[in-house]
Protein backbone atom coordinates (compact mmCIF):
# COMPACT_ATOMS: atom_id res chain seq x y z
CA UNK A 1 126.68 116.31 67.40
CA UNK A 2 123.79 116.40 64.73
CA UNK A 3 120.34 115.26 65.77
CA UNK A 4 117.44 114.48 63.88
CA UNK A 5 113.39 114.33 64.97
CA UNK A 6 112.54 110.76 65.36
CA UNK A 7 109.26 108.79 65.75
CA UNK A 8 108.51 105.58 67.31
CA UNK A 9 104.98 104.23 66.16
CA UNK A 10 103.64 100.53 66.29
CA UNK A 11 105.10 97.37 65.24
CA UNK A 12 103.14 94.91 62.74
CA UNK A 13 102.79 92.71 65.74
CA UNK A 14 103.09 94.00 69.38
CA UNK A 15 105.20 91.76 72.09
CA UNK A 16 103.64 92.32 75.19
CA UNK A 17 105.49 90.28 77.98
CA UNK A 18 103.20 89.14 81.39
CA UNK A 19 105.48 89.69 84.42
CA UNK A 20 104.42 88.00 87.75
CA UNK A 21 101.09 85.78 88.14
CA UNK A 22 100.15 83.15 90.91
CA UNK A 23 102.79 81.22 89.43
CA UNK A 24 106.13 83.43 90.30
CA UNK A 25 106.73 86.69 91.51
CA UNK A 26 107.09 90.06 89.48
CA UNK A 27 110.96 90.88 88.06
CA UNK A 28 111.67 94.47 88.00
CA UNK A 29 112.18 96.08 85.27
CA UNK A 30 116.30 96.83 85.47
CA UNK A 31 116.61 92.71 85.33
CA UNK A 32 114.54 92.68 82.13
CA UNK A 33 115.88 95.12 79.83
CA UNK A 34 119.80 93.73 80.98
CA UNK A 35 118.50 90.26 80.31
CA UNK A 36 116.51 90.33 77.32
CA UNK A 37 117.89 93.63 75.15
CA UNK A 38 115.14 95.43 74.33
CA UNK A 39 112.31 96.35 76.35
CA UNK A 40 107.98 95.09 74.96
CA UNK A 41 105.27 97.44 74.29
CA UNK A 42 103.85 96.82 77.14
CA UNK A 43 104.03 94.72 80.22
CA UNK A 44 100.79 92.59 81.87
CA UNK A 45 100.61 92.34 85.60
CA UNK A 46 98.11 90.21 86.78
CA UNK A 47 95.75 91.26 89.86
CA UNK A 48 92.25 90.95 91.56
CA UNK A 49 89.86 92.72 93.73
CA UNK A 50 87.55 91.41 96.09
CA UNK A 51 86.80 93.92 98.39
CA UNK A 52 83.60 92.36 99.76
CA UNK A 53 85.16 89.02 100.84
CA UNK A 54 86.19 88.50 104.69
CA UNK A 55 89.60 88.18 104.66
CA UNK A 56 90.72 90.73 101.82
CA UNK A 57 93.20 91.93 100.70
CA UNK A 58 95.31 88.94 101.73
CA UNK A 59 96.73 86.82 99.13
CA UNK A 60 93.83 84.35 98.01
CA UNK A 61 96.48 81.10 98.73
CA UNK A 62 97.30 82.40 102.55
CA UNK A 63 93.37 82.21 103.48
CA UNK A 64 91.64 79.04 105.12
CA UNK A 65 89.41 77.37 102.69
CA UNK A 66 85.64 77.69 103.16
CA UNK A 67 85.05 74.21 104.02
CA UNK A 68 88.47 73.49 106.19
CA UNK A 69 89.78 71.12 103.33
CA UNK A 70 93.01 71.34 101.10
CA UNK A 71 93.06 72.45 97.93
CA UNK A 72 93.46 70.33 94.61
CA UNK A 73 93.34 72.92 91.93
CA UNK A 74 95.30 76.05 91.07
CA UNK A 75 91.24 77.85 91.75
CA UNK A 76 90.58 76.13 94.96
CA UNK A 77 90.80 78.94 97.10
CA UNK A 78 88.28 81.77 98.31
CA UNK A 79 88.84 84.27 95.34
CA UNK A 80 91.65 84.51 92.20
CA UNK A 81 94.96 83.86 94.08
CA UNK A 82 96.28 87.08 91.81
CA UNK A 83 98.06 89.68 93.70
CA UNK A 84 95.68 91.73 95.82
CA UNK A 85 94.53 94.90 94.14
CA UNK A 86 95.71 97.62 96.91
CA UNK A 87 93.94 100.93 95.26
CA UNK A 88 90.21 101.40 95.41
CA UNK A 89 88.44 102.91 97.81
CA UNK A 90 89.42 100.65 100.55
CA UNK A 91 93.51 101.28 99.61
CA UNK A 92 95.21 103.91 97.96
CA UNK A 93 98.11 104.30 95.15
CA UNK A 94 101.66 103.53 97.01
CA UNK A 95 101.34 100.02 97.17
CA UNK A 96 100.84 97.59 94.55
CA UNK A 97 100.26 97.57 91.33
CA UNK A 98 100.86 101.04 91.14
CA UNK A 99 104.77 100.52 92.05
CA UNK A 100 105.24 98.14 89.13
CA UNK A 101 102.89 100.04 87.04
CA UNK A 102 105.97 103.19 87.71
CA UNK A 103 108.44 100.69 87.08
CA UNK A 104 107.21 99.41 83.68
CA UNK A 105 106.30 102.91 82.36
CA UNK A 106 109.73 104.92 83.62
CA UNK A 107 111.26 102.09 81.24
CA UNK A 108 109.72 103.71 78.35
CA UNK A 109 106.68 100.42 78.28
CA UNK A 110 102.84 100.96 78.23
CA UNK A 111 100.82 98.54 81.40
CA UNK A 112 98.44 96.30 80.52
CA UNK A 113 96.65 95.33 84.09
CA UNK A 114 94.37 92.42 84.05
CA UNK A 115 92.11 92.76 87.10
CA UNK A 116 89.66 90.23 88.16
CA UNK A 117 87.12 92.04 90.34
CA UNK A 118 83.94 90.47 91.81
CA UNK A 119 81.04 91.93 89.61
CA UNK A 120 78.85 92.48 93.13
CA UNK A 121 81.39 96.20 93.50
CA UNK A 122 79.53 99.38 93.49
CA UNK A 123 79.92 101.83 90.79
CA UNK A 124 82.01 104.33 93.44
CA UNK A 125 84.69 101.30 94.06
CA UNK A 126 84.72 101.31 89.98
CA UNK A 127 84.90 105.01 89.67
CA UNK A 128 87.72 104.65 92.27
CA UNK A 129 89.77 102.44 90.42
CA UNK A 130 89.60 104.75 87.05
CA UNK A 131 90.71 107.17 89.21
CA UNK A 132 93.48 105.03 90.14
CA UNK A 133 94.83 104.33 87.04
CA UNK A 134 94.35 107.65 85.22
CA UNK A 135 97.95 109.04 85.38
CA UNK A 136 99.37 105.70 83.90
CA UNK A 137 99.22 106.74 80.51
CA UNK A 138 97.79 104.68 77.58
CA UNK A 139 96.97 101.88 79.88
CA UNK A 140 95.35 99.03 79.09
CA UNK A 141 92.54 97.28 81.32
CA UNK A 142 91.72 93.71 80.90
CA UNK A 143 89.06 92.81 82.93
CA UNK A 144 87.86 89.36 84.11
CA UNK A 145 89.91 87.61 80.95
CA UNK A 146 88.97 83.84 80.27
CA UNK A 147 84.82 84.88 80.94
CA UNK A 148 83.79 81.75 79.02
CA UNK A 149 85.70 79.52 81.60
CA UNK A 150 84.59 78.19 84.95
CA UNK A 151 87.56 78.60 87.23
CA UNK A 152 87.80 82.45 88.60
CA UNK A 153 85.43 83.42 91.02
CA UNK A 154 83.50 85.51 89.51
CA UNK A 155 82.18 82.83 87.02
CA UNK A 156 81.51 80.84 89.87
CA UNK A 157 79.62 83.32 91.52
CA UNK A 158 77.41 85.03 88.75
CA UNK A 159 76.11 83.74 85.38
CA UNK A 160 78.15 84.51 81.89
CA UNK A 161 75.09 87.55 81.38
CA UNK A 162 76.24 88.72 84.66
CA UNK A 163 79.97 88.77 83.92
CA UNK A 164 79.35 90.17 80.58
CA UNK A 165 76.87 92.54 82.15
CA UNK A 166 79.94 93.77 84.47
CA UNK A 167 82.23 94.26 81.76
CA UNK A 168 80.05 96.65 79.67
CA UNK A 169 79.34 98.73 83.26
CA UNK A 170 82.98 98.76 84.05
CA UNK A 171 83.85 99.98 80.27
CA UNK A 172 81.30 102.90 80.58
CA UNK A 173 82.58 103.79 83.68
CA UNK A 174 86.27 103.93 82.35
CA UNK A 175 85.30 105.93 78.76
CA UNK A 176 83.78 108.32 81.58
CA UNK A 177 85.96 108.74 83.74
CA UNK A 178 89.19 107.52 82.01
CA UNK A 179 88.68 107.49 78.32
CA UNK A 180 92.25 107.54 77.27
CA UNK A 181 92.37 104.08 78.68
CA UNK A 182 91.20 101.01 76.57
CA UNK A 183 89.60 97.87 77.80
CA UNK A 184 90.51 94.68 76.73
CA UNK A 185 88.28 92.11 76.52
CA UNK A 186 89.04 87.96 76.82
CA UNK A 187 86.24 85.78 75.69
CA UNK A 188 87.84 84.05 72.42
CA UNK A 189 87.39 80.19 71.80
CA UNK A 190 88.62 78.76 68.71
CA UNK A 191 86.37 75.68 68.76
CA UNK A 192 83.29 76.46 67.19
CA UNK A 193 79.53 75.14 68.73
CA UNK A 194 77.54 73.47 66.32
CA UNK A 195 75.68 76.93 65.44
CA UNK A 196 79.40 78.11 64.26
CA UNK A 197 79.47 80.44 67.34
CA UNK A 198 82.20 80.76 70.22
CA UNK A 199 80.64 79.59 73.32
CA UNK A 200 78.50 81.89 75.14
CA UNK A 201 78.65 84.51 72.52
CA UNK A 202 75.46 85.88 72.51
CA UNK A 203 75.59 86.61 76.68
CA UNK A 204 79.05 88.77 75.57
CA UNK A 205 77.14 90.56 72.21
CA UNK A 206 76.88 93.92 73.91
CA UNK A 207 80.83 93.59 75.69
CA UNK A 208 82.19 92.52 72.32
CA UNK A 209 80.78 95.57 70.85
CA UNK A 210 81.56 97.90 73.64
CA UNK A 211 85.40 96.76 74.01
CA UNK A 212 87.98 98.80 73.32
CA UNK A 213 90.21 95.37 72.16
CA UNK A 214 89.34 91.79 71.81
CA UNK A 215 91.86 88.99 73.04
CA UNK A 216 92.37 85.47 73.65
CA UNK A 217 94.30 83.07 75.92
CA UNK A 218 96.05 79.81 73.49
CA UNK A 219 98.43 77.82 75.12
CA UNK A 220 99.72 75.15 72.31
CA UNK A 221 100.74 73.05 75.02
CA UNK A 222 99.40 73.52 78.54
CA UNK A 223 99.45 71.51 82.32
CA UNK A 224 96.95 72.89 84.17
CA UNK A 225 96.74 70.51 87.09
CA UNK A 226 99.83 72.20 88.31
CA UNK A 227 101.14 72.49 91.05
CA UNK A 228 99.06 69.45 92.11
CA UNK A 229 99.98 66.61 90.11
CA UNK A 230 102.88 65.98 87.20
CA UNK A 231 101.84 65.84 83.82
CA UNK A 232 103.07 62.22 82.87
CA UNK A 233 101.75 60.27 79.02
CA UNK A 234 98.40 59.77 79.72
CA UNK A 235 97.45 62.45 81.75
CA UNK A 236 94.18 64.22 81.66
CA UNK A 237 95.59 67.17 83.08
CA UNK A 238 97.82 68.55 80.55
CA UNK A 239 96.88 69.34 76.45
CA UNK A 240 99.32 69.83 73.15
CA UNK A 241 97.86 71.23 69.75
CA UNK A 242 99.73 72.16 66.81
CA UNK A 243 100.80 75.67 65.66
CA UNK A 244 98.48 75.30 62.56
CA UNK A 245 95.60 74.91 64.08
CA UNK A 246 95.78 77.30 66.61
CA UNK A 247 97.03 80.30 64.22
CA UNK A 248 93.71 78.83 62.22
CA UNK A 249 91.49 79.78 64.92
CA UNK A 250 92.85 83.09 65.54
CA UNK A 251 91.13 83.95 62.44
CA UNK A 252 88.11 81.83 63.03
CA UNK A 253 87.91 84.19 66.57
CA UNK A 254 88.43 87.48 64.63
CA UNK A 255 85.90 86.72 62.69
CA UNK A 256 83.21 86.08 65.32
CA UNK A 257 84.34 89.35 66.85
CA UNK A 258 83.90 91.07 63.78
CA UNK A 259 80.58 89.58 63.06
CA UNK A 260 79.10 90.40 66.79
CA UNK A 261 80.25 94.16 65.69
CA UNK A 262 78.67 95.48 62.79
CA UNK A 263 82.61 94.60 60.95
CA UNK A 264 83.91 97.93 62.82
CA UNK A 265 87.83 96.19 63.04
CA UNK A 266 89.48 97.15 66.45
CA UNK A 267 92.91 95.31 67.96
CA UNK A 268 92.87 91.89 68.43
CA UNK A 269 95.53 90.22 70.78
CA UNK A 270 96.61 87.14 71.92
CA UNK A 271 96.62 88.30 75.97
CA UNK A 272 98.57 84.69 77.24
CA UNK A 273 100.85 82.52 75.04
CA UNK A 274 103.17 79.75 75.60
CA UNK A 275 103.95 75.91 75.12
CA UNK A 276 104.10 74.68 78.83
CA UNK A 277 107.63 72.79 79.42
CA UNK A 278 106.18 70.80 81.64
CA UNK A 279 104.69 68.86 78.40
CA UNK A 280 107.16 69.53 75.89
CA UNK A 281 110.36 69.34 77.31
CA UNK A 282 112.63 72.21 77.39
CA UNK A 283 113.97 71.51 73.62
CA UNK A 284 110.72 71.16 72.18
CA UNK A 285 108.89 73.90 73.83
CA UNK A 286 111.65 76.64 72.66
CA UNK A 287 111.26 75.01 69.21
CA UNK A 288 107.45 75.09 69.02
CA UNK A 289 107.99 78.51 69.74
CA UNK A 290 110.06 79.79 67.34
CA UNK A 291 107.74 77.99 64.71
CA UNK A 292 104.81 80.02 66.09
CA UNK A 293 106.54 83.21 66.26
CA UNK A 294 107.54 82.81 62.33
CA UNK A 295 104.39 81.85 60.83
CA UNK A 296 101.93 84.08 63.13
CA UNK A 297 102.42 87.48 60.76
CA UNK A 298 101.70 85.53 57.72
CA UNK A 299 98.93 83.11 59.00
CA UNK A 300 97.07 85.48 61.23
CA UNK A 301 97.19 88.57 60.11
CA UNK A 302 94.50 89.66 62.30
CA UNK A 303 96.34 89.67 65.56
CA UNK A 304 98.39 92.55 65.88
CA UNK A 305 100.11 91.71 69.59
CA UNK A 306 100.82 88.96 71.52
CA UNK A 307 101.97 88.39 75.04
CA UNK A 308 103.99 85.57 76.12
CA UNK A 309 103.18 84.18 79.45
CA UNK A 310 105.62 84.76 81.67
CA UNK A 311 109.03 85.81 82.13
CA UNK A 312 109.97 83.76 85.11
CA UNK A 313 107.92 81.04 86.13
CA UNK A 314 107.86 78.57 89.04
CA UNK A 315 106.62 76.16 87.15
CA UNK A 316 107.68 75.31 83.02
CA UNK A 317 105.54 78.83 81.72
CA UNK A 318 108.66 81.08 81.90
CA UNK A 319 111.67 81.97 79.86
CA UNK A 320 113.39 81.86 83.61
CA UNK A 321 112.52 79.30 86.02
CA UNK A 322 112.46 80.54 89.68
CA UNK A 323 115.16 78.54 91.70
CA UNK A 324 113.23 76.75 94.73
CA UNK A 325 116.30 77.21 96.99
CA UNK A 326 116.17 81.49 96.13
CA UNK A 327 113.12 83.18 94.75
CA UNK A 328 115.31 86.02 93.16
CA UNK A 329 117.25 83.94 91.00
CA UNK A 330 115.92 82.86 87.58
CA UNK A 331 117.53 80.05 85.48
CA UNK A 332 117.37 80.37 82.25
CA UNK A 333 115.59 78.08 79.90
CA UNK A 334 116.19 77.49 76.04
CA UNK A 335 113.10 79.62 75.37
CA UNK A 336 115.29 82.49 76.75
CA UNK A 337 117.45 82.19 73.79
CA UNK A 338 115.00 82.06 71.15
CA UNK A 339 112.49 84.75 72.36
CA UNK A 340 115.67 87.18 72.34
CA UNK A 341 115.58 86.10 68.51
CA UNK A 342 111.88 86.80 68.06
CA UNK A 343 112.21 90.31 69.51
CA UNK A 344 114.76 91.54 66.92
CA UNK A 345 112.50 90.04 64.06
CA UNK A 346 111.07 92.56 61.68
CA UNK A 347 107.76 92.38 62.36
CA UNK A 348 107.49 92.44 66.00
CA UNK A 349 110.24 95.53 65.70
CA UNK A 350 108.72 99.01 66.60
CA UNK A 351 108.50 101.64 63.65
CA UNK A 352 111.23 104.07 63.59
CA UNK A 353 110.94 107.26 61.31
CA UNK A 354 113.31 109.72 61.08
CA UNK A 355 112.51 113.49 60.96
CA UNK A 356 113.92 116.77 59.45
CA UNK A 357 117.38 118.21 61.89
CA UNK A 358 116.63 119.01 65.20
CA UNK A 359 117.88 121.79 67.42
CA UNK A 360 118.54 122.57 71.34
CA UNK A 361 117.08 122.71 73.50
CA UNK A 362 114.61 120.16 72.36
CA UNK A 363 111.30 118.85 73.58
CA UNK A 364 110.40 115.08 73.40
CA UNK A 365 107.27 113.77 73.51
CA UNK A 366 106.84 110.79 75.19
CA UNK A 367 102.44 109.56 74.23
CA UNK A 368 103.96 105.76 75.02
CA UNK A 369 105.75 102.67 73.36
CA UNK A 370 103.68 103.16 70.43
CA UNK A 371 103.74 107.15 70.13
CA UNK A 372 106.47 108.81 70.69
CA UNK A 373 108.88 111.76 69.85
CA UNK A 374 112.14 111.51 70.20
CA UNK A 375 116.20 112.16 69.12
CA UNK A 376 117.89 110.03 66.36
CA UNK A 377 122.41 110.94 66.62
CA UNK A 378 124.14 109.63 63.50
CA UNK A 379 127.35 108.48 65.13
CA UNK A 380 130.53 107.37 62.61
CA UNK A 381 132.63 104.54 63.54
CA UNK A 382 136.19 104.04 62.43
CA UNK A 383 136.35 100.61 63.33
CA UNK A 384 135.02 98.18 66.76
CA UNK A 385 135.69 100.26 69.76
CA UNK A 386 137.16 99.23 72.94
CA UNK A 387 135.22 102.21 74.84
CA UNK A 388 131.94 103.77 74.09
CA UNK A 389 130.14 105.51 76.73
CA UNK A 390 127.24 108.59 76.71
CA UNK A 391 127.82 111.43 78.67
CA UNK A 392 125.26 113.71 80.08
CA UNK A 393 126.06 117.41 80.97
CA UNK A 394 124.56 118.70 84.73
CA UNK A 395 121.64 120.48 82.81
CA UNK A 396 120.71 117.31 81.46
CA UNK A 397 121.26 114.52 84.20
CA UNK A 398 118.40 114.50 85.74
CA UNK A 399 116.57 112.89 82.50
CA UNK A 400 114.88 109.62 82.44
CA UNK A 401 115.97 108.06 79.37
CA UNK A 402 115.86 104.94 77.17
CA UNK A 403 118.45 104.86 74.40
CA UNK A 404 118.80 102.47 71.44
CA UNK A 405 122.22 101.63 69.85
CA UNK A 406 122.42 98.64 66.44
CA UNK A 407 119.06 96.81 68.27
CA UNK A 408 120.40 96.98 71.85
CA UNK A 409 118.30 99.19 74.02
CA UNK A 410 119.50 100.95 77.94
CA UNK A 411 118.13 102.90 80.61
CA UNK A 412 118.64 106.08 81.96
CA UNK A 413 117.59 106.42 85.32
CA UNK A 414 118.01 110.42 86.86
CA UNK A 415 121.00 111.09 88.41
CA UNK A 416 122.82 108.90 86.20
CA UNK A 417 125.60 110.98 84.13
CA UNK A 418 127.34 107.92 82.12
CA UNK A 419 125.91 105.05 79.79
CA UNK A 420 128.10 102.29 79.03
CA UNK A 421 127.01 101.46 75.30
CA UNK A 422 130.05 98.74 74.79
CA UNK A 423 127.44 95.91 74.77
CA UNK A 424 126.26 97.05 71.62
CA UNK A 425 129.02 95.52 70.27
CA UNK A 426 129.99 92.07 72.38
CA UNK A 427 128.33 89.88 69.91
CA UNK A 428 128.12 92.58 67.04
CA UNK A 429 131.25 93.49 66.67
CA UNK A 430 132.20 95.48 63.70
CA UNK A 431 134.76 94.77 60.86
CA UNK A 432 134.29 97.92 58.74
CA UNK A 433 133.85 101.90 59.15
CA UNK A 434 130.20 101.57 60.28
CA UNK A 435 127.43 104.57 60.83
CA UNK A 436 125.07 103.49 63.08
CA UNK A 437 122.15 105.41 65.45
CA UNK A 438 121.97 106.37 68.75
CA UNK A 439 118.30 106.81 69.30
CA UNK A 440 117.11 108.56 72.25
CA UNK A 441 113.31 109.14 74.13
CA UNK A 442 111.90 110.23 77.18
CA UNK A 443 109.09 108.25 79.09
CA UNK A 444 108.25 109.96 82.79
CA UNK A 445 110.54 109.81 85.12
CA UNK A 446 108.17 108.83 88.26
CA UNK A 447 105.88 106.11 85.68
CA UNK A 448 102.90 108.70 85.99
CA UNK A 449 101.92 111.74 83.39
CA UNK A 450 102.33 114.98 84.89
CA UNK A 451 98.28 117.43 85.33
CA UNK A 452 100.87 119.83 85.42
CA UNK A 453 101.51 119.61 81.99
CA UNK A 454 98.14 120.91 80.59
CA UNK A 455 95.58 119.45 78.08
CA UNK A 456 95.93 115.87 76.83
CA UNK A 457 98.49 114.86 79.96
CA UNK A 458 96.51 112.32 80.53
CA UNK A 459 97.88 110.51 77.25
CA UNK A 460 101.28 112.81 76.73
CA UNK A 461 104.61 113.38 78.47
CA UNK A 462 106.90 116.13 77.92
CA UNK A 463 110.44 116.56 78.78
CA UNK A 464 112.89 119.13 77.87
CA UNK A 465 116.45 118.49 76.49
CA UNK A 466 119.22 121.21 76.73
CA UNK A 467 121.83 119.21 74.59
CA UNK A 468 122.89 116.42 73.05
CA UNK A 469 124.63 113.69 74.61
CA UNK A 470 128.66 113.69 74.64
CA UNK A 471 130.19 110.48 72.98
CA UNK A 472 133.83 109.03 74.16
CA UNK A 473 134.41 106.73 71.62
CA UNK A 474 138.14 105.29 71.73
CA UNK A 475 139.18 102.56 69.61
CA UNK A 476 142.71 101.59 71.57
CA UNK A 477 143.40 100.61 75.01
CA UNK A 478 144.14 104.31 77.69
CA UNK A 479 147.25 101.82 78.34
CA UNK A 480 148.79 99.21 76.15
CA UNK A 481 152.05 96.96 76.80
């Protein structure tokens, strides 16, 4: 079977997906790929540390309040109701996030962790947690997103100088200890003051020019008195803008950013996106969507990722909606159907460049979703088949593998010997002789990059390849009538 070097390098814009928030629980990984095709560049877990608090690490929600009352506001409670942060030096790496963190990076995706963390930690706890995440790869760290707000903890406890103060020290202490990990940070506001500044820009000056990235959180429509009241016309606790004027103020942001950073460009992304359902209907909300998706390449040109908030929601924010009657099962909304559209659009597409021939045994290179080395198998079609499966010889089993087949994208877990491929071709089917590609790459098997490995394994994986997969490719029945 021939093989060809292959390269897998950025898209023009990024999908990120956020997976499991106050508002649902996380989806593994498995569920994901089977449900939406293809897997994102990376995926954003959402968690907190408050390690000084009595009561910690309990979830936020499952804590008395401070003054024996009920609350009336998603932020009511003691700290960020996020899922506890279980590493530092208080916990240590086999709880969470790190098992989702293993889950999202074995499936060939990068982690972006937001982490809100009460700015009153020590340096060591800090030092701890770069520690912590070091083996994830080319991780991404956004800390205490939405700083220009007033409803996480930490800005109730400190000043906006303080919780820009916090970010810079927690940066510093990452480039030192972690510098392969970048740090995103969330202050963007596309209404200007009257000064033509985002709010509280001049507290964030020195964490805009220290971040690694610069985000922002846009909801086009959004009910944030949920799950404490129903957003009904007239409401004051629900909003709906238009797509133009919120793909506007992307570049209105950028440009702040820019000019708080002597114009040195870095990547700017939109870190939580959605229209709520519980404002625009199901119909509405899928086709708002769809709209945004198509214009934001054109329009903004300055955001190069975006991460849709969240897969499955217990609220209206998720392509699934958690049954109340069974947390594990999602029903589908008609966002579902259109954000499987958006991610086989050409520019949210990852870059795939074909190298010279390849030999065995081979070495891939997995650096993650944006940079990596892999196989590319020209494979010749006569005509649809009725069986088409991968086959991996006993050297060779043991790999952890994603493969890609005409846009449709599987995992390999080790241990498995077989891939089924014949879903490639359920709603593709094909009328002709067709050559198409089976392309193949290698993220780490256990989530984590390997010391083992030498210089750089911090930001590379390597995994050896004895041979090339064995196609079965049959184009009749094993049994007709």
């Amino acid at each position: 079977m021939q093989a060809f070097h292959l390269h897998m390098g950025p898209a023009q814009v990024a999908l990120d997906l956020s997976d499991g928030s106050e508002r649902g629980e996380y989806v593994d990984q498995d569920y994901l790929l089977q449900t939406l095709g293809r897997p994102h560049r990376a995926v954003n877990l959402m968690y907190c540390y408050y390690p000084l608090d009595g009561g910690w690490p309990a979830r936020a929600s499952t804590l008395p309040l401070p003054d024996g009352g009920k609350a009336g506001f998603a932020w009511d409670y003691a700290y960020d109701d996020y899922f506890p942060y279980r590493g530092g030096l208080e916990g240590d790496t086999s709880g969470e996030p790190f098992a989702q963190m293993r889950d999202v990076r074995r499936h060939g995706q990068d982690v972006i962790l937001t982490l809100t963390v009460d700015c009153a930690v020590s340096d060591e706890q800090l030092e701890k947690i770069a520690e912590d995440l070091r083996p994830f790869g080319r991780l991404m760290l956004r800390i205490n997103h939405e700083a220009t707000g007033n409803w996480f903890a930490f800005n109730k406890r400190y000043t906006y100088q303080q919780v820009a103060d916090f970010y810079v020290r927690f940066h510093n202490i990452i480039k030192k200890r972690a510098p392969h990990i970048r740090t995103i940070l969330c202050v963007g506001e596309d209404k200007p003051g009257k000064d033509g500044k985002m709010p509280y820009e001049d507290e964030f000056a020195e964490a805009i020019a220290a971040a690694d990235m610069w985000s922002t959180d846009t909801y086009v429509a959004l009910h944030w008195g949920w799950p404490f009241d129903i957003a009904e016309p007239g409401g004051s606790t629900h909003k709906r803008t238009g797509n133009g004027g919120t793909l506007k103020g992307f570049n209105y942001e950028y440009e702040r950013f820019m000019a708080r950073s002597d114009r040195r460009s870095r990547p700017f992304v939109i870190s939580e996106f959605n229209a709520d359902g519980d404002v625009t209907g199901p119909y509405e909300q899928a086709e708002q969507l769809m709209e945004f998706y198509y214009r934001l390449p054109n329009e903004a040109p300055c955001v190069t990722g975006v991460t849709f908030y969240q897969f499955r929601d217990r609220g209206r924010l998720g392509l699934e909606t958690e049954d109340p009657n069974n947390p594990g099962v999602g029903v589908a909304q008609p966002a579902l159907g259109m954000y499987r559209d958006v991610l086989n659009m050409a520019p949210y597409l990852p870059a795939m460049e074909r190298g010279g021939a390849a030999s065995f045994p081979a070495k891939l290179r997995w650096g993650g979703s944006e940079d990596a080395d892999g196989l590319a198998f020209p494979v010749t079609f006569k005509k649809d088949p009725v069986f088409c499966e991968a086959a991996f010889g006993e050297e060779d089993i043991n790999l952890n593998l994603m493969l890609e087949l005409n846009g449709k994208w599987f995992y390999k877990r080790p241990g498995v010997q077989t891939v089924d491929l014949m879903p490639v071709f359920y709603k593709k089917r094909l009328s002709a002789e067709t050559e198409l590609t089976l392309r193949m790459f290698a993220p780490p098997p256990d989530g984590v990059n390997d010391p083992a490995q030498g210089e750089g394994w911090e930001e590379n994986y390597y995994t050896p390849v004895k041979a090339p997969p064995q196609m079965r490719i049959r184009y009749a029945p094993a049994m007709s009538l």
